[in-house]
Protein backbone atom coordinates (compact mmCIF):
# COMPACT_ATOMS: atom_id res chain seq x y z
CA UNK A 1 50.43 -75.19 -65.38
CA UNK A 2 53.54 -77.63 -65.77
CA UNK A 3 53.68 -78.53 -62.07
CA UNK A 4 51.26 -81.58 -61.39
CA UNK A 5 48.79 -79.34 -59.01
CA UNK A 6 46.60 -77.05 -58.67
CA UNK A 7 48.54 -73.44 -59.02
CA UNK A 8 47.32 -70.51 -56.73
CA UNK A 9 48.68 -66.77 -58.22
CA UNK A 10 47.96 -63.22 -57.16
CA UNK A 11 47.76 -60.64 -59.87
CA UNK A 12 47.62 -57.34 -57.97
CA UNK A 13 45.68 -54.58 -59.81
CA UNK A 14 43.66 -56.62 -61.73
CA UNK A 15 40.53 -54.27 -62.57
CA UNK A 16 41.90 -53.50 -65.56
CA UNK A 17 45.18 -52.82 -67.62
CA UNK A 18 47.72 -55.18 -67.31
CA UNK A 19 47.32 -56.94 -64.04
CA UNK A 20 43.58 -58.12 -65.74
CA UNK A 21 45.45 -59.57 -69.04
CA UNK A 22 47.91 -61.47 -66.57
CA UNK A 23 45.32 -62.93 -64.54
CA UNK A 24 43.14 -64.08 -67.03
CA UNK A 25 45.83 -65.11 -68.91
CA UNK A 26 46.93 -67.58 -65.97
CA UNK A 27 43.78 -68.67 -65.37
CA UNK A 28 42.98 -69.72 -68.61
CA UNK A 29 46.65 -71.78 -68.03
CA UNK A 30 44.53 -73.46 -65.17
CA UNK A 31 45.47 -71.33 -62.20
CA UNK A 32 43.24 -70.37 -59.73
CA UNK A 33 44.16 -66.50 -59.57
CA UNK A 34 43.38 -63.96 -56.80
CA UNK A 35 42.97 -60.78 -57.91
CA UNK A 36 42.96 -57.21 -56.28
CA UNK A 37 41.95 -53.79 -56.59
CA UNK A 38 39.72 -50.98 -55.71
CA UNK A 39 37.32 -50.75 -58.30
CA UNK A 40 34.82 -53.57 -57.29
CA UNK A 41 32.07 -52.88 -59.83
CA UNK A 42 31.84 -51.18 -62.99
CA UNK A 43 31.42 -47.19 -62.92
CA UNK A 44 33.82 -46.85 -59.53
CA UNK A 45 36.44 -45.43 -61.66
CA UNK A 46 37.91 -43.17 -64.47
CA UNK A 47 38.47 -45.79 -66.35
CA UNK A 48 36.97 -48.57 -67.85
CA UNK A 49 37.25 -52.10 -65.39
CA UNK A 50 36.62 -53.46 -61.80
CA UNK A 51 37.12 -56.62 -60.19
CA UNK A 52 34.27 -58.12 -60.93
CA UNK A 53 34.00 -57.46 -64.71
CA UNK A 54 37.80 -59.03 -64.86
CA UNK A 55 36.27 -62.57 -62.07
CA UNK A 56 33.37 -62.79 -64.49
CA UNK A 57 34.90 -62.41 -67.84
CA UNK A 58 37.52 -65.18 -66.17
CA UNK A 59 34.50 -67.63 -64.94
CA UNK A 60 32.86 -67.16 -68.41
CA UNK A 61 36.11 -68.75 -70.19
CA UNK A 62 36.19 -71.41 -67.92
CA UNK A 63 38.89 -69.81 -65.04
CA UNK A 64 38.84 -69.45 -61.37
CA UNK A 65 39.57 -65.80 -60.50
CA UNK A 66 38.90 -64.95 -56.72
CA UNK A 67 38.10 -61.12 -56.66
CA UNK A 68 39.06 -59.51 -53.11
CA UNK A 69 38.96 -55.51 -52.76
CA UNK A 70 42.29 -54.42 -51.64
CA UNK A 71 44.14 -50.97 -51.53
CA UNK A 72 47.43 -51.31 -51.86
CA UNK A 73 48.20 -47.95 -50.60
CA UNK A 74 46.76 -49.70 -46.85
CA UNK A 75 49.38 -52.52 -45.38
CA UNK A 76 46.29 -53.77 -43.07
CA UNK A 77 44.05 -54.47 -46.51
CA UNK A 78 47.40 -56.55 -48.34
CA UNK A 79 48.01 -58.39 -44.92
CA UNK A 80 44.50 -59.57 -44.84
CA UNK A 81 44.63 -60.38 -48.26
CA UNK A 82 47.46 -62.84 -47.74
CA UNK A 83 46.37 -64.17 -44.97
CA UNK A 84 43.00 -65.12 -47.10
CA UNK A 85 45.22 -67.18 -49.35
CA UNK A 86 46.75 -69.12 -45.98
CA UNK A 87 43.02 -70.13 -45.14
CA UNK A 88 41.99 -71.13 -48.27
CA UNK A 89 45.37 -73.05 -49.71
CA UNK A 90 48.67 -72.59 -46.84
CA UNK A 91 50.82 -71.63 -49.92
CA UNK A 92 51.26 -69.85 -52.73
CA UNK A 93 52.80 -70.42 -56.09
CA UNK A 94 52.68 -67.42 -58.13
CA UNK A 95 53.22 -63.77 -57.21
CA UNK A 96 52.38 -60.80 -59.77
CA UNK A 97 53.33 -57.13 -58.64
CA UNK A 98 51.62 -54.92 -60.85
CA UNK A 99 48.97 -52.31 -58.70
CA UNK A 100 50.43 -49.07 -59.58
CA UNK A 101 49.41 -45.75 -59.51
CA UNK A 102 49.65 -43.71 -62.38
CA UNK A 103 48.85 -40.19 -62.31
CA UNK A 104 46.48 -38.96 -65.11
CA UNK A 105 49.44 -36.24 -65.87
CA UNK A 106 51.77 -38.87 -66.12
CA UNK A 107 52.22 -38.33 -70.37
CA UNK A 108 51.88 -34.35 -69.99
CA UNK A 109 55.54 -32.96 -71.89
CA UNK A 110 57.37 -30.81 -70.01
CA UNK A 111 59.90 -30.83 -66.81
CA UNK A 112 58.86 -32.40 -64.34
CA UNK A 113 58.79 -29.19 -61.85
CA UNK A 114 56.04 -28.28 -64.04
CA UNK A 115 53.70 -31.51 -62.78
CA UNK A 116 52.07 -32.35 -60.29
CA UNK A 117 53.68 -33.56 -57.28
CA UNK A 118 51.64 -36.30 -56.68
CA UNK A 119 53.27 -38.42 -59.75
CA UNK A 120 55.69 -39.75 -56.73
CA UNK A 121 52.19 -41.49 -55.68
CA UNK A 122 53.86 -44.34 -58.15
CA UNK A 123 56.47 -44.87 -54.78
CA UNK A 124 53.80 -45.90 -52.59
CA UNK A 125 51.42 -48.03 -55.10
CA UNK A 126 54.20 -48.97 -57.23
CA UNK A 127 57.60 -49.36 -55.30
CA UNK A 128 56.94 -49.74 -51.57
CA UNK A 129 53.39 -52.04 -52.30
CA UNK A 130 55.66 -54.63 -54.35
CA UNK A 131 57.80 -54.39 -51.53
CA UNK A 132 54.97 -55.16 -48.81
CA UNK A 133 53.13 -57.92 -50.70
CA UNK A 134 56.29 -59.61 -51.58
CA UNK A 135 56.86 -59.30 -47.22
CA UNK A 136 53.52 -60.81 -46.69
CA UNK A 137 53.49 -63.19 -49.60
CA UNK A 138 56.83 -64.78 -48.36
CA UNK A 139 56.17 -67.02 -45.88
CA UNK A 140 53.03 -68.69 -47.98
CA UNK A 141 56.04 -69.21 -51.41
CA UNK A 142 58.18 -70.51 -48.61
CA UNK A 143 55.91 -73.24 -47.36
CA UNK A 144 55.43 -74.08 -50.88
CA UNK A 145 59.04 -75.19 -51.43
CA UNK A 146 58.99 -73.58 -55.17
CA UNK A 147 57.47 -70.42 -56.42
CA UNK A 148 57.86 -67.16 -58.96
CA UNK A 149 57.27 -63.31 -58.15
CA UNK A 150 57.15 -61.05 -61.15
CA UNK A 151 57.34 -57.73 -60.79
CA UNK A 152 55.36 -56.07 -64.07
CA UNK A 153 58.34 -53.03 -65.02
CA UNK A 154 58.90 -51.46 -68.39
CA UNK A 155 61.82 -49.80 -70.59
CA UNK A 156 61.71 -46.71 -68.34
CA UNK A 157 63.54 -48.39 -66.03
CA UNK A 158 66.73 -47.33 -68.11
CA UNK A 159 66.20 -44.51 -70.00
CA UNK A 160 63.88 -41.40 -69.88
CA UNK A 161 59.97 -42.44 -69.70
CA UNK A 162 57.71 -40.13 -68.34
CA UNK A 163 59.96 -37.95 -66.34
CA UNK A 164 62.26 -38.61 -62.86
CA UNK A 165 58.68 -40.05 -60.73
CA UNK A 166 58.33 -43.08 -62.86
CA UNK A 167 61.42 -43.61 -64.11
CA UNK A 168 62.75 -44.02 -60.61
CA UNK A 169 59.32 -45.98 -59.57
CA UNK A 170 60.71 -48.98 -62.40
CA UNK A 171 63.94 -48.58 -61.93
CA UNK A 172 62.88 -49.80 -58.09
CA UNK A 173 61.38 -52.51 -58.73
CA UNK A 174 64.06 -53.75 -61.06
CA UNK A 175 66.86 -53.72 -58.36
CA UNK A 176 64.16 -55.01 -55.85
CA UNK A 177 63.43 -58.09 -58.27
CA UNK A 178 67.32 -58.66 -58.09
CA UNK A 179 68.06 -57.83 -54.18
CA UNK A 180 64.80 -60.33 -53.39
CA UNK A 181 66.14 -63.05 -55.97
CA UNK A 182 69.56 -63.45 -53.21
CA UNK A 183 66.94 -64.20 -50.38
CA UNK A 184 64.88 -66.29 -51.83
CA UNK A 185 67.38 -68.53 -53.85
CA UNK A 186 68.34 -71.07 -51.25
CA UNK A 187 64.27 -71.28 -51.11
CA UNK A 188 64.03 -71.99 -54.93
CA UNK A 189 61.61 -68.91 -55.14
CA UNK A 190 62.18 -67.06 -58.68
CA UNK A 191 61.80 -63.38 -58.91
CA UNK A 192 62.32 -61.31 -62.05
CA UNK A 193 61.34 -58.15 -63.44
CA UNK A 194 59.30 -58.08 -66.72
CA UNK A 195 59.94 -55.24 -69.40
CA UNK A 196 56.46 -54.85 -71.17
CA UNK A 197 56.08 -53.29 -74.39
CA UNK A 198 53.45 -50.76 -74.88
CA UNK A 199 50.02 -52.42 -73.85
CA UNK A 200 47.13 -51.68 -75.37
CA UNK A 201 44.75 -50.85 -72.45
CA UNK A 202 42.18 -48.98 -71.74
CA UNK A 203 44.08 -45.87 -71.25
CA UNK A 204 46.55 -46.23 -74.45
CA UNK A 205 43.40 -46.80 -76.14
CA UNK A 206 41.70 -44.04 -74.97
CA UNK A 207 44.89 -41.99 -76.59
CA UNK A 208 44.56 -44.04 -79.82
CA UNK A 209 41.54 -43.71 -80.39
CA UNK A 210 41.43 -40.26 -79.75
CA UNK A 211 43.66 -39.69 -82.89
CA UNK A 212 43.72 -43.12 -84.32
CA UNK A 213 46.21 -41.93 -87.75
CA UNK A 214 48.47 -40.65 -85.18
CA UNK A 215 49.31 -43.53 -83.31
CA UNK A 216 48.69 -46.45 -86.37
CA UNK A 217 52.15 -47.32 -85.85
CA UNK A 218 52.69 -47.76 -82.42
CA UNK A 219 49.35 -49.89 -82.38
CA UNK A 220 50.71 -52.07 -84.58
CA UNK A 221 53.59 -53.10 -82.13
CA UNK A 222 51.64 -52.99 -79.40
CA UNK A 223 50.94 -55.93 -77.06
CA UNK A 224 47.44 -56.91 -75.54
CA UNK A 225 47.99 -57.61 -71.78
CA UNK A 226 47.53 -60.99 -72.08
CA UNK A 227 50.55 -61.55 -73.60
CA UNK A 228 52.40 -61.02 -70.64
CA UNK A 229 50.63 -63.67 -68.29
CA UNK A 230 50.68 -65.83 -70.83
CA UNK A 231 54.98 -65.59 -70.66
CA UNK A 232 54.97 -65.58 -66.77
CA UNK A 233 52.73 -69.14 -67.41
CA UNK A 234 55.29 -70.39 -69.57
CA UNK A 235 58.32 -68.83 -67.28
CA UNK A 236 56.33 -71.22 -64.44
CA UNK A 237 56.31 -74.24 -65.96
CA UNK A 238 59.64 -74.17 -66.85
CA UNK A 239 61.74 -76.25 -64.70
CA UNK A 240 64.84 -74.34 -65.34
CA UNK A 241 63.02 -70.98 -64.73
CA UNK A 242 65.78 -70.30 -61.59
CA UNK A 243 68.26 -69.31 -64.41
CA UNK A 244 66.27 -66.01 -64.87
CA UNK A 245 65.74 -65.53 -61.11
CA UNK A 246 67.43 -62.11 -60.03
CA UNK A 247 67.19 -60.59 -63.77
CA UNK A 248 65.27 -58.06 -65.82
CA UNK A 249 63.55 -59.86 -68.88
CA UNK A 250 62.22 -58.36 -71.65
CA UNK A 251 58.64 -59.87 -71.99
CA UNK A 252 59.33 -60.34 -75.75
CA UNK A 253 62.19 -61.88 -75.75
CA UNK A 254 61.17 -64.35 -72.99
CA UNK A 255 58.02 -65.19 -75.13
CA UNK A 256 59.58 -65.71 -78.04
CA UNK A 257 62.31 -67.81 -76.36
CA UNK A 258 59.05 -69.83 -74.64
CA UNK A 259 57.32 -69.76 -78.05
CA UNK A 260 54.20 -67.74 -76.87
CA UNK A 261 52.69 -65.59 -79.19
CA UNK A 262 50.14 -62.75 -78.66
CA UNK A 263 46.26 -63.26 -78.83
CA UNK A 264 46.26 -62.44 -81.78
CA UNK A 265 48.82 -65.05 -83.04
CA UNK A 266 51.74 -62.53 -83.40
CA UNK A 267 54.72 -62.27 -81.87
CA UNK A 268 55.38 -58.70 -80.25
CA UNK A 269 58.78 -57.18 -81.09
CA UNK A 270 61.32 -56.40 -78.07
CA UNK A 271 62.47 -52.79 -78.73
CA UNK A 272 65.98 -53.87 -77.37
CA UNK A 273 67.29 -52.22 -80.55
CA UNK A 274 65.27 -48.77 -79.43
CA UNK A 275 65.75 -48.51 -76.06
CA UNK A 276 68.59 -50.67 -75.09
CA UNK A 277 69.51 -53.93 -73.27
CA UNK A 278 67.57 -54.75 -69.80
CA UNK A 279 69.48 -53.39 -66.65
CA UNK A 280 72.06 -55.51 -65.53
CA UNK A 281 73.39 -55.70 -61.78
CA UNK A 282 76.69 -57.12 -60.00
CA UNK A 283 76.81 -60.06 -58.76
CA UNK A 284 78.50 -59.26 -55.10
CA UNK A 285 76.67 -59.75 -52.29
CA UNK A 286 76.94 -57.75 -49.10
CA UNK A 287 75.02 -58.54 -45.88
């Protein structure tokens, strides 16, 4: 991937969704990606996905994927995950914070006094597990000398997505991505938050396919998860990538800037015009 070696990543939540587009996305790039969840086999969940359907579908195109059952709700199960990646390599190149939990009321309309409380479930698998993995993961970027940590965000870090639970969940993550980018810089560790577009996933396509005339348009501007790993790839082999540490990139833009296109050849729009610019943050530092 660009750097002359071997490159070890974890993509956290990697059943399905997003985290499985990044990861097979990197490993197709030639990185040897562990990958977590809780859905080991097929059938364990709601949804579509598991951990093994997302190591096999990566061995099958020619990847290394290294599946290891973790609940990122449990700081004993991410600790032992890390210190997996110790035994088997002593560093670690690429971090991807993406295991989130999103409630299956998420999209209802309405106030959000009028959900379910347990939407603030996307603070503890969400906001405080990119936290802890990024703790644990530290020491293995730092005895690499280099490294990258994304943390996978989205528009509703600025404006109204979803309600207060997730917009405050994103809009976490973003400052974290900039707070951890001071840390690590003397390090030359990269962290930045990644604006997705809409994804098609198994849950939007669930929704779209419940009502497919409905939601023609938004498919058509939608982005297969892939895309995404396949711009954190290209933000890795760039030597200059410590320009972008501490920001909040939209995951078109940087693609299109990179020159990566889609799966299907395209190139997803950004939405900036929609929904705005990504956050921006001061540059004064306080210890």
């Amino acid at each position: 991937m660009g750097q002359g070696r071997d490159c070890v990543a974890v993509v956290t939540g990697a059943s399905r969704g997003a985290g499985k587009g990044i990861a097979k996305a990197l490993a197709a790039a030639g990185a040897t990606v562990y990958i977590t969840g809780r859905s080991w086999r097929a059938g364990e969940a709601a949804l579509p996905g598991s951990l093994t359907e997302t190591a096999e579908e990566i061995a099958a195109a020619g990847g290394v994927a290294v599946p290891v059952r973790c609940d990122h709700g449990r700081d004993e199960e991410v600790e032992a995950l890390f210190a997996r990646v110790r035994a088997d390599h002593g560093r670690l190149d690429i971090l991807v914070n993406n295991a989130t939990s999103l409630h299956d009321a998420l999209t209802a309309t309405g106030p959000f006094w009028e959900k379910p409380l347990d939407l603030t479930t996307i603070w503890d698998v969400g906001m405080r597990s990119h936290y802890t993995a990024s703790w644990y993961a530290a020491p293995l970027l730092l005895a690499n000398g280099e490294g990258l940590v994304v943390n996978t965000s989205s528009f509703g870090g600025r404006i109204y997505m979803h309600g207060p639970a997730y917009g405050a969940g994103k809009a976490a993550v973003d400052k974290m991505a900039h707070d951890m980018a001071v840390d690590f810089r003397p390090h030359n560790v990269a962290v930045i938050s990644l604006w997705m577009g809409l994804l098609l996933t198994e849950r939007t396509r669930q929704v779209f396919d419940a009502e497919p005339d409905k939601y023609a348009d938004l498919v058509a501007t939608a982005e297969h998860p892939e895309f995404s790993g396949r711009v954190i790839a290209a933000l890795w082999a760039d030597p200059g990538r410590m320009a972008h540490s501490g920001t909040v990139c939209i995951g078109a833009e940087l693609g299109e800037a990179y020159g990566v296109t889609d799966i299907t050849g395209g190139q997803p729009p950004s939405h900036r015009a929609f929904f705005g610019p990504p956050t921006s943050f001061g540059d004064a530092v306080v210890e």
